[in-house]
N, C-alpha and C. Protein backbone atom coordinates (compact mmCIF):
# COMPACT_ATOMS: atom_id res chain seq x y z
N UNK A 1 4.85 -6.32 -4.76
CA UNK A 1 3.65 -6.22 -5.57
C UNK A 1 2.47 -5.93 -4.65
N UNK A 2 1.91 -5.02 -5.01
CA UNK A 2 0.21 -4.26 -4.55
C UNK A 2 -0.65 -5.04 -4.84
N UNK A 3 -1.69 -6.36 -4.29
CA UNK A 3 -3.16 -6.48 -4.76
C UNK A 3 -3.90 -5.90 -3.94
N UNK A 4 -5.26 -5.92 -3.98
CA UNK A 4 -6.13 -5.96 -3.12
C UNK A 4 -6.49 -3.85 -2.79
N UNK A 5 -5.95 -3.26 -3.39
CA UNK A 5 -5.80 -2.11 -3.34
C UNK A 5 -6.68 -0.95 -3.16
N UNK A 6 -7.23 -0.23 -1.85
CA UNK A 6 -8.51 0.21 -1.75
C UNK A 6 -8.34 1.30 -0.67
N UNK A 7 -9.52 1.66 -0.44
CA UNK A 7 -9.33 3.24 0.21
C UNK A 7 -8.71 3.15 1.50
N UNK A 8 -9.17 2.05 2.43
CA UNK A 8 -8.20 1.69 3.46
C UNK A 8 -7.42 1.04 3.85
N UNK A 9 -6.43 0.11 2.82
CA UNK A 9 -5.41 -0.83 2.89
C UNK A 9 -4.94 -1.67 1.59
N UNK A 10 -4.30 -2.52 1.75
CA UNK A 10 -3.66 -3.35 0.15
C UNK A 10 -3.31 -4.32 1.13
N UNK A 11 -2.80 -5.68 -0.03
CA UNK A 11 -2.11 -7.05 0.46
C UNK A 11 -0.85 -6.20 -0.20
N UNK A 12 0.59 -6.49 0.37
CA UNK A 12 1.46 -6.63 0.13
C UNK A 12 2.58 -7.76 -0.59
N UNK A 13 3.13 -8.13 -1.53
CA UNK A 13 3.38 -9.79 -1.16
C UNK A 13 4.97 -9.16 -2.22
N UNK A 14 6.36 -9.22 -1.07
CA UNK A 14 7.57 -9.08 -1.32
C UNK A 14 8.60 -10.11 -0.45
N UNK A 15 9.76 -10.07 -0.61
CA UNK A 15 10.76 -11.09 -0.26
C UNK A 15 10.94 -10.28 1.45
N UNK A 16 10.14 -9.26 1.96
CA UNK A 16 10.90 -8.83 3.36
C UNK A 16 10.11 -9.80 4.19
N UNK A 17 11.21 -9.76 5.34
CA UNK A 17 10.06 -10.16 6.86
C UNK A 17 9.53 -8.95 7.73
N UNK A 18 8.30 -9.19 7.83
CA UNK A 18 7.81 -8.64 8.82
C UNK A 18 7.04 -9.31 9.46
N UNK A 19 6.68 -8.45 10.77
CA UNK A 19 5.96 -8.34 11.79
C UNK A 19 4.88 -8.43 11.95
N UNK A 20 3.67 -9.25 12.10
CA UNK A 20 2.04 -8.47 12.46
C UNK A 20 2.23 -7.24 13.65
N UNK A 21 1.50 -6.24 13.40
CA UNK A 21 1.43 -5.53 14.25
C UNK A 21 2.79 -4.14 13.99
N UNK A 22 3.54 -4.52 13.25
CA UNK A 22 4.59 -3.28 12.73
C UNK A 22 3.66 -2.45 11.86
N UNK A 23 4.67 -1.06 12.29
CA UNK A 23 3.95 0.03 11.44
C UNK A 23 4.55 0.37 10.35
N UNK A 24 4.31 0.49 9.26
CA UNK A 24 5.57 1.11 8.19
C UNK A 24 5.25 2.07 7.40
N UNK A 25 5.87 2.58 6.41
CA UNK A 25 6.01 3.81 5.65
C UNK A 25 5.68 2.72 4.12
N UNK A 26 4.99 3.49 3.08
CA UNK A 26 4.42 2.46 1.82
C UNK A 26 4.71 3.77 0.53
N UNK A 27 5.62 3.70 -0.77
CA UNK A 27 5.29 4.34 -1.84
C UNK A 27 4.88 3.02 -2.56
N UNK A 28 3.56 3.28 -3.58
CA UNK A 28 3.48 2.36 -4.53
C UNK A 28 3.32 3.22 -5.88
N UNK A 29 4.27 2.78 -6.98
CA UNK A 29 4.65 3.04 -8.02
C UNK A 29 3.49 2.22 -8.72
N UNK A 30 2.72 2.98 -9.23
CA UNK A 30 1.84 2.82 -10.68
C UNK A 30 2.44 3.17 -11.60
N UNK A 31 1.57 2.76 -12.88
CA UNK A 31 2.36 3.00 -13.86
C UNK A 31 2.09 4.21 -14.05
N UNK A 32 1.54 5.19 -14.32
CA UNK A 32 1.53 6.55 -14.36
C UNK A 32 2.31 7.49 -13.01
N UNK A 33 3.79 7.52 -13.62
CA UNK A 33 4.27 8.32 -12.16
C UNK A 33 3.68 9.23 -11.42
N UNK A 34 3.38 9.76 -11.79
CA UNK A 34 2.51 11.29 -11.32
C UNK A 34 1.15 10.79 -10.37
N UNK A 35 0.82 9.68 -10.30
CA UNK A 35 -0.35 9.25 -9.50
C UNK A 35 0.37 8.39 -8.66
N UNK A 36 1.25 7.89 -8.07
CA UNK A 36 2.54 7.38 -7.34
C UNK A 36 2.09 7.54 -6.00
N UNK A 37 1.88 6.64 -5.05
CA UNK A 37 1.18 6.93 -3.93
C UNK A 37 2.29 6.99 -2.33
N UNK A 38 1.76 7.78 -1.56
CA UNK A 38 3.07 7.69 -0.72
C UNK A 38 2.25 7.46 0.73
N UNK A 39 2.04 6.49 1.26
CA UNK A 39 1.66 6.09 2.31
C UNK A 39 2.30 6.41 3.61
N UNK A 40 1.78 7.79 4.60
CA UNK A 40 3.10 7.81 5.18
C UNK A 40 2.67 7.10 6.34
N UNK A 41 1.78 6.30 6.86
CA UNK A 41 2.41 5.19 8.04
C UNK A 41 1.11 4.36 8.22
N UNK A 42 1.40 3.16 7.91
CA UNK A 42 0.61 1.97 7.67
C UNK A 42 0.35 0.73 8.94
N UNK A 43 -0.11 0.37 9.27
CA UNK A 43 0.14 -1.24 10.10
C UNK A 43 -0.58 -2.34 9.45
N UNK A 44 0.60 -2.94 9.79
CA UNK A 44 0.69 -4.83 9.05
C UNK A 44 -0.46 -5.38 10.09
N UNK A 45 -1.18 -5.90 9.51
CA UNK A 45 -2.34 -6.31 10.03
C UNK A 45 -2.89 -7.78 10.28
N UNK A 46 -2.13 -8.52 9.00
CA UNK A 46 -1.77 -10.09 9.01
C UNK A 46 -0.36 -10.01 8.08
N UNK A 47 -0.09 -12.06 8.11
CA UNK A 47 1.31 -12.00 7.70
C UNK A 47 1.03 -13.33 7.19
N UNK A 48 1.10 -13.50 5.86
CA UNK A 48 1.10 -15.02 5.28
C UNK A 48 2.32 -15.24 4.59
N UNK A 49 3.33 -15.89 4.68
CA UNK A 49 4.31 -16.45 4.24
C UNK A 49 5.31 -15.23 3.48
N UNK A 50 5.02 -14.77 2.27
CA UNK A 50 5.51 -13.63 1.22
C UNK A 50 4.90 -12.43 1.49
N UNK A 51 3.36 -12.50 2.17
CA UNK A 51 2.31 -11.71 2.02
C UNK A 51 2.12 -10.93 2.88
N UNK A 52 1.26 -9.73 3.13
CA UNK A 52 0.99 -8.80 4.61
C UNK A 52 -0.03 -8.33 4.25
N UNK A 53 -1.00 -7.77 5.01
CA UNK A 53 -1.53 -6.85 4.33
C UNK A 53 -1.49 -6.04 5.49
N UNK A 54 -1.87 -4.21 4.59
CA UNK A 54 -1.73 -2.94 5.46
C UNK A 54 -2.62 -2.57 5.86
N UNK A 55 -3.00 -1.69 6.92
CA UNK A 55 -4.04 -0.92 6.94
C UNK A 55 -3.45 0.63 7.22
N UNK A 56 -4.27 1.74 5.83
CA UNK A 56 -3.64 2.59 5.59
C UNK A 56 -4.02 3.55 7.14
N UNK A 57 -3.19 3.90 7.71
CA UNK A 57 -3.21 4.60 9.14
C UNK A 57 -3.24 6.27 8.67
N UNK A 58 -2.05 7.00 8.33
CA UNK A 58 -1.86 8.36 7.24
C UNK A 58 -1.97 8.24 6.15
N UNK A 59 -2.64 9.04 5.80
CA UNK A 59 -2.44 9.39 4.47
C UNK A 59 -2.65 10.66 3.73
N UNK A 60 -1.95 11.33 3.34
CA UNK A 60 -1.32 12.60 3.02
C UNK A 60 -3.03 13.19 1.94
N UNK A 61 -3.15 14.46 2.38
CA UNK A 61 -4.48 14.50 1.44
C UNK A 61 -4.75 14.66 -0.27
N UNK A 62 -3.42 15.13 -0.69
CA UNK A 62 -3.01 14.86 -2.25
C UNK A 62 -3.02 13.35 -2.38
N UNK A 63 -2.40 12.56 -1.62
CA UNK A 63 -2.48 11.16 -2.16
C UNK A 63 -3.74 10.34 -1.80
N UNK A 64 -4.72 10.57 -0.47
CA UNK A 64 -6.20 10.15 -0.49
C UNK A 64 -6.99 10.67 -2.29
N UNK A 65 -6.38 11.56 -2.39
CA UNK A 65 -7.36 12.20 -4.17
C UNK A 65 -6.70 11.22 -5.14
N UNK A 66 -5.70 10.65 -4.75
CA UNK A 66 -5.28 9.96 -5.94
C UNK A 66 -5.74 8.27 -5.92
N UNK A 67 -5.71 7.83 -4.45
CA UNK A 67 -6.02 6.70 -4.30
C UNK A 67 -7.47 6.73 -4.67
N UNK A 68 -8.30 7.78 -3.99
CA UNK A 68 -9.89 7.72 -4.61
C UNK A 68 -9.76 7.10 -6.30
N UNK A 69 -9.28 8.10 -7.12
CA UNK A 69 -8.91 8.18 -8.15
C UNK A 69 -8.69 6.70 -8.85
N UNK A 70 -7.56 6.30 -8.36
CA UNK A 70 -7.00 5.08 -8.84
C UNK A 70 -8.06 4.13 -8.39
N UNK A 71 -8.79 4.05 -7.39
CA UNK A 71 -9.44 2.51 -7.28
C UNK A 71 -10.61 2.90 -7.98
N UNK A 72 -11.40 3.71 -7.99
CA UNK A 72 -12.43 4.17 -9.05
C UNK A 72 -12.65 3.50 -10.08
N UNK A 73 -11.06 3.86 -10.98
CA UNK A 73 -10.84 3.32 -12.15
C UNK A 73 -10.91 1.99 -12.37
N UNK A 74 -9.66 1.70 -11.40
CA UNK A 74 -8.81 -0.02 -11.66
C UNK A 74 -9.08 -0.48 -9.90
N UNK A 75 -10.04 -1.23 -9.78
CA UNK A 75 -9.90 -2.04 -8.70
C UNK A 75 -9.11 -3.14 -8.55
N UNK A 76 -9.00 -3.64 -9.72
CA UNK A 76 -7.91 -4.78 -10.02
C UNK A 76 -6.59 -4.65 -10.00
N UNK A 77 -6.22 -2.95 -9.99
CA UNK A 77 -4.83 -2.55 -10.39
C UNK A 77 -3.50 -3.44 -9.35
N UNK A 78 -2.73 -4.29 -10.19
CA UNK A 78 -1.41 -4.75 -9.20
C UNK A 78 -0.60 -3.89 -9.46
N UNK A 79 0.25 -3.68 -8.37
CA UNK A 79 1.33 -2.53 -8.63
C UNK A 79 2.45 -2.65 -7.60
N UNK A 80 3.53 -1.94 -7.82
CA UNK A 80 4.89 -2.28 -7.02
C UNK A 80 4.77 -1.55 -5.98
N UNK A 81 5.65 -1.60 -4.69
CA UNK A 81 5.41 -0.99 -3.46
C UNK A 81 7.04 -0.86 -3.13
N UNK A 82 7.11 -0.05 -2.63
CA UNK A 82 8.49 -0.35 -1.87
C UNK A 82 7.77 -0.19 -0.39
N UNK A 83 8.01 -0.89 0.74
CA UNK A 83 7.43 -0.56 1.83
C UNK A 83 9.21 -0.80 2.84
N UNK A 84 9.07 0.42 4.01
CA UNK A 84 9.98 1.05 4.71
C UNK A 84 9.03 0.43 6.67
N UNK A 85 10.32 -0.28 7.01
CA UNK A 85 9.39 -0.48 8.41
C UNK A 85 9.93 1.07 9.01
N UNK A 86 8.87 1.25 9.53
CA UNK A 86 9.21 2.59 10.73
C UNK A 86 9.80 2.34 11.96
């Protein structure tokens, strides 16, 4: 699950372990597929128990228009992530 969701990073909070300081790969699935974000390489920045948060490092320039987009709207938006360590 996605909170915190904004032009340069999100909290993460899933069942993996990670690292402070790992870099990883991030899609987060909104509910509108077509606005579906693909983060291609992130670093974990803190680490609370379930939780991480990212800081977005790449990001592809179709999906910066969408993230503009999406936090615009919904700053509140929670949303699913699959996140990939690199």
């Amino acid at each position: 699950m996605v909170s915190d969701l904004s032009l340069s990073g999100c909290s993460v909070t899933c069942e993996r372990t990670v690292l402070m300081g790992s870099y990883i790969k991030l899609s987060v699935v909104l509910p509108d597929p077509t606005s579906s974000l693909f983060i291609e390489l992130g670093k974990i920045r803190w680490v609370r128990e379930n939780a991480f948060g990212v800081e977005f490092i790449r990001v592809p320039t179709l999906t910066r228009h969408r993230l503009d987009r999406v936090v615009s709207q919904a700053p509140a938006l929670d949303v699913n992530c699959l996140p990939t360590l690199v």
